[in-house]
Protein backbone atom coordinates (compact mmCIF):
# COMPACT_ATOMS: atom_id res chain seq x y z
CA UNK A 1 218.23 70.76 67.37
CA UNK A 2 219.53 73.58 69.64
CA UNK A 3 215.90 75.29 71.53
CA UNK A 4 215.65 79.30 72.52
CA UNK A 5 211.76 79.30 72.40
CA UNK A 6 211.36 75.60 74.65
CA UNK A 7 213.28 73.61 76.85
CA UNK A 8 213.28 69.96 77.43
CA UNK A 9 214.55 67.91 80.56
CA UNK A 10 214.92 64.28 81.10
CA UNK A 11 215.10 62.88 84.59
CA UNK A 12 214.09 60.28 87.13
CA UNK A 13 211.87 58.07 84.31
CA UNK A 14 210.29 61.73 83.41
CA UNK A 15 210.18 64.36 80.53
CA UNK A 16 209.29 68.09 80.56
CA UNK A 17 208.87 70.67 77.79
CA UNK A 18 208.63 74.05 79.34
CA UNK A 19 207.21 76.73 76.63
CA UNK A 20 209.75 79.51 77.09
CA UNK A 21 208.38 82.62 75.24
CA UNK A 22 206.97 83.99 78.75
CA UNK A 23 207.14 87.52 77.75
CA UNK A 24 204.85 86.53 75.00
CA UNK A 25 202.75 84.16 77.47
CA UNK A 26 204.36 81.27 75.55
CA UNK A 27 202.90 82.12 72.02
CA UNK A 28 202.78 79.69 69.74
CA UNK A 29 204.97 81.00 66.83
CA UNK A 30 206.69 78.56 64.01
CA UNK A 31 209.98 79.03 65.04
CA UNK A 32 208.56 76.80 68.93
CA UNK A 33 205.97 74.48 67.20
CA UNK A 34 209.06 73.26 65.29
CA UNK A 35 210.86 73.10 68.45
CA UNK A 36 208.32 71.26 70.09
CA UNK A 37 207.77 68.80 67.85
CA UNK A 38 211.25 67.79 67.72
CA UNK A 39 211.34 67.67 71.73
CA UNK A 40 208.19 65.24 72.11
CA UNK A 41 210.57 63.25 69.27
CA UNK A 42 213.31 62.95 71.65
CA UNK A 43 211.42 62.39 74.35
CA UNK A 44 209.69 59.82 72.86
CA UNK A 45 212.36 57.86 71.23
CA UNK A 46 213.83 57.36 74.99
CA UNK A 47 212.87 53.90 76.39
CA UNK A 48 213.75 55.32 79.83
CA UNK A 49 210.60 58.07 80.30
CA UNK A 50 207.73 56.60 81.60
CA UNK A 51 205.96 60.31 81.24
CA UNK A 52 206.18 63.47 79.48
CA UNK A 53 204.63 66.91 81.63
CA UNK A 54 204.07 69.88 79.26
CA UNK A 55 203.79 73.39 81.22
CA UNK A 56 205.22 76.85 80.49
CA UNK A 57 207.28 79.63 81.93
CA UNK A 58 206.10 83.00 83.25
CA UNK A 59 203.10 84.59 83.97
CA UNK A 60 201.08 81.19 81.95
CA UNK A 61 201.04 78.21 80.62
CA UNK A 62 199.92 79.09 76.68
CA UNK A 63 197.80 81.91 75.29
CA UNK A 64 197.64 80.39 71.89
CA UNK A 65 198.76 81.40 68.56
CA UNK A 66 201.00 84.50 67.82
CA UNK A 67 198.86 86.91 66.58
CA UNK A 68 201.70 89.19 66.03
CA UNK A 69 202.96 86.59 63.44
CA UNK A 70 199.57 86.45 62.53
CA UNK A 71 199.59 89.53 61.39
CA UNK A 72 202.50 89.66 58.70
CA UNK A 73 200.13 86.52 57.33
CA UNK A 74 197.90 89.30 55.70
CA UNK A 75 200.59 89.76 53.79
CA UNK A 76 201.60 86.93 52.73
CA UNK A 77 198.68 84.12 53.02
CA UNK A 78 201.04 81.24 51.74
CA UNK A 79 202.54 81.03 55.30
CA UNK A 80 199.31 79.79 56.38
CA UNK A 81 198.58 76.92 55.62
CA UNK A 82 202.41 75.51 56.66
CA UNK A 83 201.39 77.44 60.47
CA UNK A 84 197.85 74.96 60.36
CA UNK A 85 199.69 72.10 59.62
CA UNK A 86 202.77 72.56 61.93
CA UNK A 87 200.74 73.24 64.53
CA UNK A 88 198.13 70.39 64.18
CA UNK A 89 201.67 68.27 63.33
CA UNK A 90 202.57 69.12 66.95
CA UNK A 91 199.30 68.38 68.88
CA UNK A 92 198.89 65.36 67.25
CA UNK A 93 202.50 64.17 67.66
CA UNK A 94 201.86 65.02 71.54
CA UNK A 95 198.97 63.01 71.61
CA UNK A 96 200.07 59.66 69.98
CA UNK A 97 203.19 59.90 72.58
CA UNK A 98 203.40 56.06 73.32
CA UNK A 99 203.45 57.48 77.39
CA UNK A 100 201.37 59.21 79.27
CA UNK A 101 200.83 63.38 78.93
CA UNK A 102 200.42 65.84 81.34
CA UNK A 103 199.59 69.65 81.02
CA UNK A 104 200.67 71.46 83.88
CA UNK A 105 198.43 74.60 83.53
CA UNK A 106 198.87 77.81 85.16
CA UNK A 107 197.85 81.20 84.39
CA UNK A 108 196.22 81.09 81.09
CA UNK A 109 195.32 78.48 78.58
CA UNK A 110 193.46 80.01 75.72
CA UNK A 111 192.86 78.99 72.00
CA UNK A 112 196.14 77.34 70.65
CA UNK A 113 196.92 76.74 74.30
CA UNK A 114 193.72 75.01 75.35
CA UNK A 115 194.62 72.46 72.36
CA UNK A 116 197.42 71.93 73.76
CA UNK A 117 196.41 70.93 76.41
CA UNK A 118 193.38 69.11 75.09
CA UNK A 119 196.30 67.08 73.74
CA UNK A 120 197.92 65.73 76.78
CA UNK A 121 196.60 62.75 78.28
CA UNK A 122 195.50 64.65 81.83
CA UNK A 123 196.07 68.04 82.77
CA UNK A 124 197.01 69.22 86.90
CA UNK A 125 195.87 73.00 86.91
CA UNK A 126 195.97 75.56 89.08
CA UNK A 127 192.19 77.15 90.67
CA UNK A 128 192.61 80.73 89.34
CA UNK A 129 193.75 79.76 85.99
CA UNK A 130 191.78 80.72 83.04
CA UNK A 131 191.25 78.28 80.39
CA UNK A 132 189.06 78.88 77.47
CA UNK A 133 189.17 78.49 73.43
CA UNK A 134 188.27 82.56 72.82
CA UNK A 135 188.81 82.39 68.57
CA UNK A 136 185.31 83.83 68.61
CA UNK A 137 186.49 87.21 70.41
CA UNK A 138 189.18 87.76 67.08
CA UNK A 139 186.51 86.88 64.34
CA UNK A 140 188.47 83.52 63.90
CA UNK A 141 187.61 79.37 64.23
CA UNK A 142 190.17 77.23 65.67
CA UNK A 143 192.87 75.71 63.35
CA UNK A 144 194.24 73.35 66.40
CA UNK A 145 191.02 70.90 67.07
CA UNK A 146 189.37 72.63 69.52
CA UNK A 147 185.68 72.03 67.24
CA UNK A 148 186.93 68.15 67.48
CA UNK A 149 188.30 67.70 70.73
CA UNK A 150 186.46 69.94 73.02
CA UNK A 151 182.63 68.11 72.25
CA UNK A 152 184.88 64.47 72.60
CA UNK A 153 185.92 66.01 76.29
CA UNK A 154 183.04 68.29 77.38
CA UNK A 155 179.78 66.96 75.05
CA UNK A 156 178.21 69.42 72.58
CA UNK A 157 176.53 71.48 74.41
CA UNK A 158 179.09 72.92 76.19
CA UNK A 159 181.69 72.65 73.83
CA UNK A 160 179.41 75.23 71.73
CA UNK A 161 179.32 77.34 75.05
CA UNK A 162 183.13 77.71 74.96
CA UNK A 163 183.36 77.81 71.47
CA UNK A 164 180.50 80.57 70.49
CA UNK A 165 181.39 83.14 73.98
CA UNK A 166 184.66 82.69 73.52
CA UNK A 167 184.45 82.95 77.76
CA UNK A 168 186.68 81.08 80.27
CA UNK A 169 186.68 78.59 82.99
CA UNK A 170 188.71 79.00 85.80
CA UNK A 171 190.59 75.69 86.84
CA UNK A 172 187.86 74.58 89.21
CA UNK A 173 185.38 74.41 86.40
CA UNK A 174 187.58 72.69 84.20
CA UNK A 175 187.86 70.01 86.14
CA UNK A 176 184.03 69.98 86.63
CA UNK A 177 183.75 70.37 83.20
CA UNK A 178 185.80 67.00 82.49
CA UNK A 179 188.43 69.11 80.79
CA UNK A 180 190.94 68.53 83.46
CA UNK A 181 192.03 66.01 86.02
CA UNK A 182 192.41 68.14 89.58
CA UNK A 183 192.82 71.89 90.42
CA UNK A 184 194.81 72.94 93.09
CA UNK A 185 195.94 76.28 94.62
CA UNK A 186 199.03 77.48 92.48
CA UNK A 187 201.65 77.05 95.47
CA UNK A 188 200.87 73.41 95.11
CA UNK A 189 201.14 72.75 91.94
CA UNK A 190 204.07 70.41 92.32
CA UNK A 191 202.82 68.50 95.04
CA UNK A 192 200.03 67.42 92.69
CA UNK A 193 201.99 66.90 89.83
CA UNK A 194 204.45 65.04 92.08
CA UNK A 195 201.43 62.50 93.48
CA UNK A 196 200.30 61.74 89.75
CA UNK A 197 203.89 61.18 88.76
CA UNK A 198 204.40 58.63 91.44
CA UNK A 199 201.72 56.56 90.37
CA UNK A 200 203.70 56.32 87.11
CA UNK A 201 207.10 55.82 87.24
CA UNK A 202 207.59 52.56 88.49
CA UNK A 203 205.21 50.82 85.50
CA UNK A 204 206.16 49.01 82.74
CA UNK A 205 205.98 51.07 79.81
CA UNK A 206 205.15 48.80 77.53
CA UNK A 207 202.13 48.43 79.37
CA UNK A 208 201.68 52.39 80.06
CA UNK A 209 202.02 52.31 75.94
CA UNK A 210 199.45 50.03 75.00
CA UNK A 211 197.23 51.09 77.64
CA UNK A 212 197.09 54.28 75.98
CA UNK A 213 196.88 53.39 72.87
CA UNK A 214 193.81 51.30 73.83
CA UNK A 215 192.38 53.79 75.44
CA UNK A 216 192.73 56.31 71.99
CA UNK A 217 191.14 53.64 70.31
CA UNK A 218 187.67 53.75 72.30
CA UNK A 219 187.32 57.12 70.53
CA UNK A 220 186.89 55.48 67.06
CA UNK A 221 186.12 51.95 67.71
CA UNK A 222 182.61 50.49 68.25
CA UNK A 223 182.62 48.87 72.33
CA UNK A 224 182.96 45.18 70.73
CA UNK A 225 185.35 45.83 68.40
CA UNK A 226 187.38 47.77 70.72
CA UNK A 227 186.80 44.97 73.91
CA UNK A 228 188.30 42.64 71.28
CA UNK A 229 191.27 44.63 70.18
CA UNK A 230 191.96 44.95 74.12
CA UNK A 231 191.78 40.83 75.11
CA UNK A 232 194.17 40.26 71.53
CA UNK A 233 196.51 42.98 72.59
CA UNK A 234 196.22 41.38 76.00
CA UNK A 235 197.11 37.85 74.69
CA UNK A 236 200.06 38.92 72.85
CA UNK A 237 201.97 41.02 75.40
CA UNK A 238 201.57 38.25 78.12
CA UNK A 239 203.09 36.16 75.24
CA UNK A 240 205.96 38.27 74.38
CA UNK A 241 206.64 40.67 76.65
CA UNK A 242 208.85 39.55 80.04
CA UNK A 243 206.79 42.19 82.02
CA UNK A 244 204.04 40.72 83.03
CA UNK A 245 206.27 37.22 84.66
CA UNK A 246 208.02 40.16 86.39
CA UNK A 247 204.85 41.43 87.51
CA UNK A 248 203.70 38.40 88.50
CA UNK A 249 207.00 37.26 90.03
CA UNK A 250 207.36 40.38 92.33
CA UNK A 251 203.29 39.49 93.79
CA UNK A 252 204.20 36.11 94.62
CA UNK A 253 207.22 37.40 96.24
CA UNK A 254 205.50 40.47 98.13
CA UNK A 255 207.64 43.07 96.70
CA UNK A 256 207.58 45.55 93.81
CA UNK A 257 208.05 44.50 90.27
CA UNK A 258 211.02 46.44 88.58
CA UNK A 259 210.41 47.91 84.76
């Protein structure tokens, strides 16, 4: 698929889908969930790319849905519920990535662009960015998780805060907040992302994989089901996978393993 409203880049064990609408502050329209889905696809099929960083061009990272498009859906409600389901089909895709996510946020992250990044594994975001869920301000709900995931990041009460005001947290509260790993001036953005990243690309990624999917699991599982799903997955990787002898190997031998 050929992309005008994203673009993806694969380099150094590492993925990134820019949003590129920036004169729309990265709006998500049909036309780029499609793109995007079919970028965390590719990204995802390659055995190579230990991580995939999400962020956007311009003036922000995401300020949601297109309400322009939005608006020729008055007049024709069928296109609705194929814009819910593409959109929830691209969140959900970004969240089962078998790597980890990051949101690089800037700028602003509201409504649609909040679940997005809600949807990434960690999110690096810069201290003046505004980051909020805001459907309440149009007379809308979300359609992109935001009732489902922001009480699993924030608890309820807060969630409701966010969710009833419709008001925003700069990137220092986020992170308070739990809905964001660190904040950083916007100049040094990189250099944060950069530190995270290096923690990442040298492991296995089988082991980044089931890590992860572990982890997902402790949001459905009861504790002693889940601690048992973790020792089995345990037993069968160090019985099938060469990783962990490498691991292993490269201790013994006072060097790093190679993945």
């Amino acid at each position: 698929m050929e992309y005008s409203n994203i673009t993806l880049s694969m380099g150094d064990r590492v993925a990134t889908i820019r949003l590129n609408r920036p004169d729309a502050l990265n709006a998500l329209n049909p036309e780029l969930l499609s793109e995007f889905s079919d970028a965390v696809a590719v990204a995802g099929a390659d055995d190579t790319i230990k991580a995939l960083v999400v962020r956007g061009e311009g003036r922000g990272f995401c300020a949601g849905a297109d309400l322009l498009y939005f608006d020729r859906v008055f007049d024709d409600l069928s296109l609705l519920p194929d814009y819910v389901r593409d959109l929830n089909g691209a969140l959900c895709a970004l969240e089962a990535m078998p790597i980890p996510t990051i949101a690089v946020v800037h700028g602003y992250a509201l409504a649609g662009g909040l679940e997005m990044m809600m949807a990434c594994d960690m999110a690096v975001v810069a201290e003046d960015a505004r980051i909020g869920d805001q459907h309440a301000n149009f007379g809308l709900i979300p359609g992109g998780g935001s009732t489902q995931r922001l009480p699993r990041r924030v608890g309820l009460p807060r969630a409701m805060e966010l969710l009833t005001t419709g008001r925003w947290l700069s990137g220092a509260e986020a992170v308070d907040w739990g809905l964001a790993l660190r904040a950083a001036p916007v100049e040094e953005l990189e250099e944060e992302l950069e530190s995270l990243l290096a923690g990442i690309r040298n492991k296995s990624r089988v082991g980044l994989s089931l890590m992860k999917s572990l982890a997902l699991s402790s949001l459905d599982l009861p504790l002693r089901d889940g601690i048992a799903l973790e020792g089995a997955t345990f037993t069968h990787l160090f019985a099938t996978s060469p990783h962990p002898r490498a691991g292993i190997t490269a201790f013994k031998e006072k060097r790093q393993p190679s993945f």
